[in-house]
PDB file of N, CA and C in Angstrom:
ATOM      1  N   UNK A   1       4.483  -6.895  35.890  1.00  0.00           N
ATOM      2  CA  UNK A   1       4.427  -6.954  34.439  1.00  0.00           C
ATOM      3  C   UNK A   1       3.084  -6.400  33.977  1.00  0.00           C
ATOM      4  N   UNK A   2       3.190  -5.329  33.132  1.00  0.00           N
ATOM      5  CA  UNK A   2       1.985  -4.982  32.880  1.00  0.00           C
ATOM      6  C   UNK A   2       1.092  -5.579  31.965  1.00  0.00           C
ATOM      7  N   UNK A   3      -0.754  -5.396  31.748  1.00  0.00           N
ATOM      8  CA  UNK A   3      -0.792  -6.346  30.627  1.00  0.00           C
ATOM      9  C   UNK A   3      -0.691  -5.642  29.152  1.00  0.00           C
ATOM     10  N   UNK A   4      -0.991  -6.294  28.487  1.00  0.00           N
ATOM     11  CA  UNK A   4      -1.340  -5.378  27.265  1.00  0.00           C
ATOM     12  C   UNK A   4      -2.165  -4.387  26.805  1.00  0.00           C
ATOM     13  N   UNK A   5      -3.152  -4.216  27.441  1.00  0.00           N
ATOM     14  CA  UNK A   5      -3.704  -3.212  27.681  1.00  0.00           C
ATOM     15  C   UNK A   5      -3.118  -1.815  28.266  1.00  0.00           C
ATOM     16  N   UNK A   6      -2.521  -2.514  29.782  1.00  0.00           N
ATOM     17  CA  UNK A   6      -1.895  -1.385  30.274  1.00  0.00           C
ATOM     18  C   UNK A   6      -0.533  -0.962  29.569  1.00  0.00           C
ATOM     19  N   UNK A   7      -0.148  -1.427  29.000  1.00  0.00           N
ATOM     20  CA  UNK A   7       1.348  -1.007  28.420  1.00  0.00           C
ATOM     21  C   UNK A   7       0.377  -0.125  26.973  1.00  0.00           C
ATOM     22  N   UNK A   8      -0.435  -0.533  26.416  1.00  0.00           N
ATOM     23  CA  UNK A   8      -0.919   0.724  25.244  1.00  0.00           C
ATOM     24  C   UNK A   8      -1.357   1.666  25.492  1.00  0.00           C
ATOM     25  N   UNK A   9      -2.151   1.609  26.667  1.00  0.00           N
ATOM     26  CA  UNK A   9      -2.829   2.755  27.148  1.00  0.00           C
ATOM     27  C   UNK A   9      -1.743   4.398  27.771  1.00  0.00           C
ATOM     28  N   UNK A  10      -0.512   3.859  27.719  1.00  0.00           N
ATOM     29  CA  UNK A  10       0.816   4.392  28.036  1.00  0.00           C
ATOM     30  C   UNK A  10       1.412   5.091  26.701  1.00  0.00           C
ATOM     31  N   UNK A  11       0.693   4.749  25.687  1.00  0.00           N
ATOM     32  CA  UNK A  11       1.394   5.038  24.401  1.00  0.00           C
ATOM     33  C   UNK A  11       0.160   6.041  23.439  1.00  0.00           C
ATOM     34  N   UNK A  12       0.575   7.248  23.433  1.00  0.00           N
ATOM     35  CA  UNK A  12      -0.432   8.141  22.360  1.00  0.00           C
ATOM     36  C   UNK A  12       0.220   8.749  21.428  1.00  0.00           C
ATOM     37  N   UNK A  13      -0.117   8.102  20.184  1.00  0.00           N
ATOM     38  CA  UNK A  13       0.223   8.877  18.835  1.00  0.00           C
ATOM     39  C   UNK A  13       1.855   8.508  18.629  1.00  0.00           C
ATOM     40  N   UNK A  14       2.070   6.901  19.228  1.00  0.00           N
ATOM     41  CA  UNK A  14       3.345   6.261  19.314  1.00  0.00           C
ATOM     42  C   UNK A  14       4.120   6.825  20.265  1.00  0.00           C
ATOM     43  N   UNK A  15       3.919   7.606  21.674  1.00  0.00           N
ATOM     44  CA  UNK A  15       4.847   8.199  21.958  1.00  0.00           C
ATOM     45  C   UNK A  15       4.411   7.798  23.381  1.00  0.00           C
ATOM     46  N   UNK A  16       5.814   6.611  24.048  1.00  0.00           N
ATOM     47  CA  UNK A  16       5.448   5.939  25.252  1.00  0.00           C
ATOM     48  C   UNK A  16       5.529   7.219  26.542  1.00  0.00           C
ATOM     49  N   UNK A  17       4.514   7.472  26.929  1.00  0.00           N
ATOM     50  CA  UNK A  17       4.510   8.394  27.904  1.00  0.00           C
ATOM     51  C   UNK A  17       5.346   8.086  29.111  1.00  0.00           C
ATOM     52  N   UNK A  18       5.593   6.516  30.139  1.00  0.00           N
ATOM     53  CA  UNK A  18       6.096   6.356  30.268  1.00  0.00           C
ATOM     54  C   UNK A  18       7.850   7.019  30.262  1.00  0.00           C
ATOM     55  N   UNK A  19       8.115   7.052  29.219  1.00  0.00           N
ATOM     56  CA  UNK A  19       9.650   7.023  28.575  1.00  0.00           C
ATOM     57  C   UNK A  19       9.689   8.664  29.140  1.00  0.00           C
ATOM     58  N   UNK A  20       8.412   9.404  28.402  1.00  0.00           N
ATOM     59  CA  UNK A  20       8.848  10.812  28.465  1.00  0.00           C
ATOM     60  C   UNK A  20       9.011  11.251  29.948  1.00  0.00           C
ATOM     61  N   UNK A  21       8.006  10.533  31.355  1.00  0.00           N
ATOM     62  CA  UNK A  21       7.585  11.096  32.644  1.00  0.00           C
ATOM     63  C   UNK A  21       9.298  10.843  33.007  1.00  0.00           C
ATOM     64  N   UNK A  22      10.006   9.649  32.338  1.00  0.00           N
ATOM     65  CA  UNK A  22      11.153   9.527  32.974  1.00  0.00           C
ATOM     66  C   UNK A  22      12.194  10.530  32.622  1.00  0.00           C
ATOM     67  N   UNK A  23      12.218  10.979  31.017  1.00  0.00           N
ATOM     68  CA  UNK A  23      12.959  11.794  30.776  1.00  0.00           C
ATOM     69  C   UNK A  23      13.071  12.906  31.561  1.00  0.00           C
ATOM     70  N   UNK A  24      11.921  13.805  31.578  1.00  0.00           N
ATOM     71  CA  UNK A  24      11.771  15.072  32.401  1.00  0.00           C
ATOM     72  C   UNK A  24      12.182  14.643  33.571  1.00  0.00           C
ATOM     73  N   UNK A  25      11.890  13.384  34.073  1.00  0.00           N
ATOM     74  CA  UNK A  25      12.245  13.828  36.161  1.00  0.00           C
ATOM     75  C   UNK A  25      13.934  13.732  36.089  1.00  0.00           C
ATOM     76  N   UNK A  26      14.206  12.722  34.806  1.00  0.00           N
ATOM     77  CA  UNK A  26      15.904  12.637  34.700  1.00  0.00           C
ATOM     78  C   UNK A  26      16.410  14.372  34.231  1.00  0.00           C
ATOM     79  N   UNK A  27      16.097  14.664  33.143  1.00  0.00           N
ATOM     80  CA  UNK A  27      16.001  16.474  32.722  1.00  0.00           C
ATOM     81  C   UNK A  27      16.031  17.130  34.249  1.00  0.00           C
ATOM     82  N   UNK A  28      15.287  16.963  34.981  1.00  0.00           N
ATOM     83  CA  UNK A  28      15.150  18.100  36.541  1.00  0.00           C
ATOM     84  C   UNK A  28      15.893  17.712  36.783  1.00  0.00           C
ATOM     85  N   UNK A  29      16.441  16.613  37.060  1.00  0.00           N
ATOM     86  CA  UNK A  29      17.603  16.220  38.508  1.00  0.00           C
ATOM     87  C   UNK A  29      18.949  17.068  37.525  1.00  0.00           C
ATOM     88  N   UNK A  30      19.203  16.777  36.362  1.00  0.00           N
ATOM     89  CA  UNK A  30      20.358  17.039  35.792  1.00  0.00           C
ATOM     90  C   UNK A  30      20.769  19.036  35.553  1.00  0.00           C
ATOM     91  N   UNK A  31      19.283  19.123  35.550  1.00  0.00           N
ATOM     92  CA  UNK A  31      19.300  20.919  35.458  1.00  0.00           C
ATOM     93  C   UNK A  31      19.475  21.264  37.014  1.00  0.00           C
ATOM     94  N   UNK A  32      19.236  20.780  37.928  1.00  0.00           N
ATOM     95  CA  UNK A  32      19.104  21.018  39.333  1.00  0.00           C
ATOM     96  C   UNK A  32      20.649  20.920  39.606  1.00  0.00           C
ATOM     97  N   UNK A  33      21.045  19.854  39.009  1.00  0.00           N
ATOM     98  CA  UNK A  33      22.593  19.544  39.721  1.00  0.00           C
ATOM     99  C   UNK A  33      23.485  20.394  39.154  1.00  0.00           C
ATOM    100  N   UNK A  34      23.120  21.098  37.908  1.00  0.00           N
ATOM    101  CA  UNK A  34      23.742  21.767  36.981  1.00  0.00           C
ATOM    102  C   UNK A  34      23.792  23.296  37.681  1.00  0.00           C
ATOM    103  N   UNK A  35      22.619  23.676  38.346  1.00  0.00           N
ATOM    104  CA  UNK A  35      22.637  25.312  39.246  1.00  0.00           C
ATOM    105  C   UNK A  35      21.689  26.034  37.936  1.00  0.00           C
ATOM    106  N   UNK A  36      20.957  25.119  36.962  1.00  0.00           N
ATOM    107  CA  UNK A  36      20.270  26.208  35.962  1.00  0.00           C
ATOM    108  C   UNK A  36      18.751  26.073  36.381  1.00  0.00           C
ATOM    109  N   UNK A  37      18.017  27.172  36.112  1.00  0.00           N
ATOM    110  CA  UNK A  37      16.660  28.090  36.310  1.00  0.00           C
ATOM    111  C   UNK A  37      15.866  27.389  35.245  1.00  0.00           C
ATOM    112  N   UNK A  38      15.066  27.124  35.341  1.00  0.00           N
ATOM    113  CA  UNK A  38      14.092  26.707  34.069  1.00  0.00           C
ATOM    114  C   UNK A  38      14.030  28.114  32.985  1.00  0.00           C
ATOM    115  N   UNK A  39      14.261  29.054  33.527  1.00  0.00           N
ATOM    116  CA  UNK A  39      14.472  30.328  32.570  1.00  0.00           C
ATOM    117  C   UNK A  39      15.498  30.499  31.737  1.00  0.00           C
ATOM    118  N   UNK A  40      16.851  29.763  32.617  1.00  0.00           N
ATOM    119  CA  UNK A  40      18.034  29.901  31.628  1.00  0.00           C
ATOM    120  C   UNK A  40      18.033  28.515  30.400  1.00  0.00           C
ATOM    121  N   UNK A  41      17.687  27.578  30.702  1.00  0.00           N
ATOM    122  CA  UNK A  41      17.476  26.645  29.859  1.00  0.00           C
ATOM    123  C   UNK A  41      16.262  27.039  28.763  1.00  0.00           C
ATOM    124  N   UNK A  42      15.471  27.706  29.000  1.00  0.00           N
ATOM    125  CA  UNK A  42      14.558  28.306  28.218  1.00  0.00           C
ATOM    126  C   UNK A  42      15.420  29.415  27.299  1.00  0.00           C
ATOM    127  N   UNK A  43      16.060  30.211  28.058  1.00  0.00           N
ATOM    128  CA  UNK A  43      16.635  31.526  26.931  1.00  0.00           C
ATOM    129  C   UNK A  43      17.859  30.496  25.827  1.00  0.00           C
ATOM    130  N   UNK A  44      18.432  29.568  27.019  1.00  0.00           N
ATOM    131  CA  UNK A  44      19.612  28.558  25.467  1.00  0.00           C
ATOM    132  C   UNK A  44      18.833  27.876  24.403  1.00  0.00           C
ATOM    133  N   UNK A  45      17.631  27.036  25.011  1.00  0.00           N
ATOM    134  CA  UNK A  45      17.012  26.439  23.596  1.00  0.00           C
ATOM    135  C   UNK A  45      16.552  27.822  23.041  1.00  0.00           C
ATOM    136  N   UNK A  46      16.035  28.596  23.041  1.00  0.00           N
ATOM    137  CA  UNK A  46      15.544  30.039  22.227  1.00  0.00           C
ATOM    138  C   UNK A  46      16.580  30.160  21.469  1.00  0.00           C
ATOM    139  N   UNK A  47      17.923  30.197  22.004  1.00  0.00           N
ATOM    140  CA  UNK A  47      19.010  30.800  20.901  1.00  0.00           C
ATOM    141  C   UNK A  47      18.920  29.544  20.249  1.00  0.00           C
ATOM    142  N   UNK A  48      19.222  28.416  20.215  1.00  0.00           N
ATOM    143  CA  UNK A  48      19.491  27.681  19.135  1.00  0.00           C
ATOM    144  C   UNK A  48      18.372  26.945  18.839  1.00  0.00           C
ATOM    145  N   UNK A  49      17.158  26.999  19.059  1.00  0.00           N
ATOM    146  CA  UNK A  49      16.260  26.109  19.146  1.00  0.00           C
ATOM    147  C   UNK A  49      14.682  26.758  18.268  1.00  0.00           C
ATOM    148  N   UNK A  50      15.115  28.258  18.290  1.00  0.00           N
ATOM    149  CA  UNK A  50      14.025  29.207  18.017  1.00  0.00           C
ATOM    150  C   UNK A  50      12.960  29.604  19.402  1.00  0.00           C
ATOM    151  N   UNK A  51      12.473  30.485  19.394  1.00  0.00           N
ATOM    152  CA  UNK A  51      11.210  30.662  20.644  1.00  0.00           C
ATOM    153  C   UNK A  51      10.125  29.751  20.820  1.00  0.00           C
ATOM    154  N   UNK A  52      10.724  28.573  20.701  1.00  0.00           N
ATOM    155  CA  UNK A  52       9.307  27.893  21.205  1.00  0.00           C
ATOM    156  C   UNK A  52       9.247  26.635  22.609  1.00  0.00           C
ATOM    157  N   UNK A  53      10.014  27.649  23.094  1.00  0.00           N
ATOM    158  CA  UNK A  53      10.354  26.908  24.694  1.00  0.00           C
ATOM    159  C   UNK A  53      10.430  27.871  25.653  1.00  0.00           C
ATOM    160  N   UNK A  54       8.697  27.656  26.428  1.00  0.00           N
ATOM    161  CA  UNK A  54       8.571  28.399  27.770  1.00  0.00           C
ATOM    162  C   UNK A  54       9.089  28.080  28.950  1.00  0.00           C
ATOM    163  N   UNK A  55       9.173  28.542  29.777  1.00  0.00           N
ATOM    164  CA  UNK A  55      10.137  28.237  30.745  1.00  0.00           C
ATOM    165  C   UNK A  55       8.508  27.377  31.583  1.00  0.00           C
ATOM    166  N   UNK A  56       7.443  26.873  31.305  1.00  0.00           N
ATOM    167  CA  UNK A  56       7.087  26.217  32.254  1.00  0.00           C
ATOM    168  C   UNK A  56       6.822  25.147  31.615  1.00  0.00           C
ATOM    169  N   UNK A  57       7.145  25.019  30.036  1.00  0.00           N
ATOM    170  CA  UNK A  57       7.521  23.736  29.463  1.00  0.00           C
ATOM    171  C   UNK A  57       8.584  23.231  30.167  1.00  0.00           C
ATOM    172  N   UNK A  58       9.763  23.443  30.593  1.00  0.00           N
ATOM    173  CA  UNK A  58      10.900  22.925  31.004  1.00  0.00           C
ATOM    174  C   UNK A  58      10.656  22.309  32.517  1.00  0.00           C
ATOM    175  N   UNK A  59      11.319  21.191  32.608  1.00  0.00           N
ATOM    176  CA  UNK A  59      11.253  20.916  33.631  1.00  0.00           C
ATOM    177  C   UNK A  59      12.041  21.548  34.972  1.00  0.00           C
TER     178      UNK A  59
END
């Protein structure tokens, strides 16, 4: 159990870092199982997302 300290120190500008390290490693496993490139997930958010997703943003 963490204390209170350590559970804020996890959180910048409201945004539990935590939450996000899990998203992305969940994001890789699901693009991995999927057969996609961090490049092709980069060119789909571009089409609908606009250009502001590099392919070494992506996990």
């Amino acid at each position: 159990q963490p204390t209170i300290n350590e559970a804020t120190n996890n959180v910048v500008d409201g945004i539990n870092l935590d939450e996000i390290k899990e998203f992305a490693k969940a994001f890789k496993i699901r693009r991995l199982s999927l057969g996609l490139t961090q490049t092709q997930v980069g060119q789909s958010l571009s089409i609908t997302e606009g250009p502001a997703y590099s392919q070494s943003a992506i996990c």
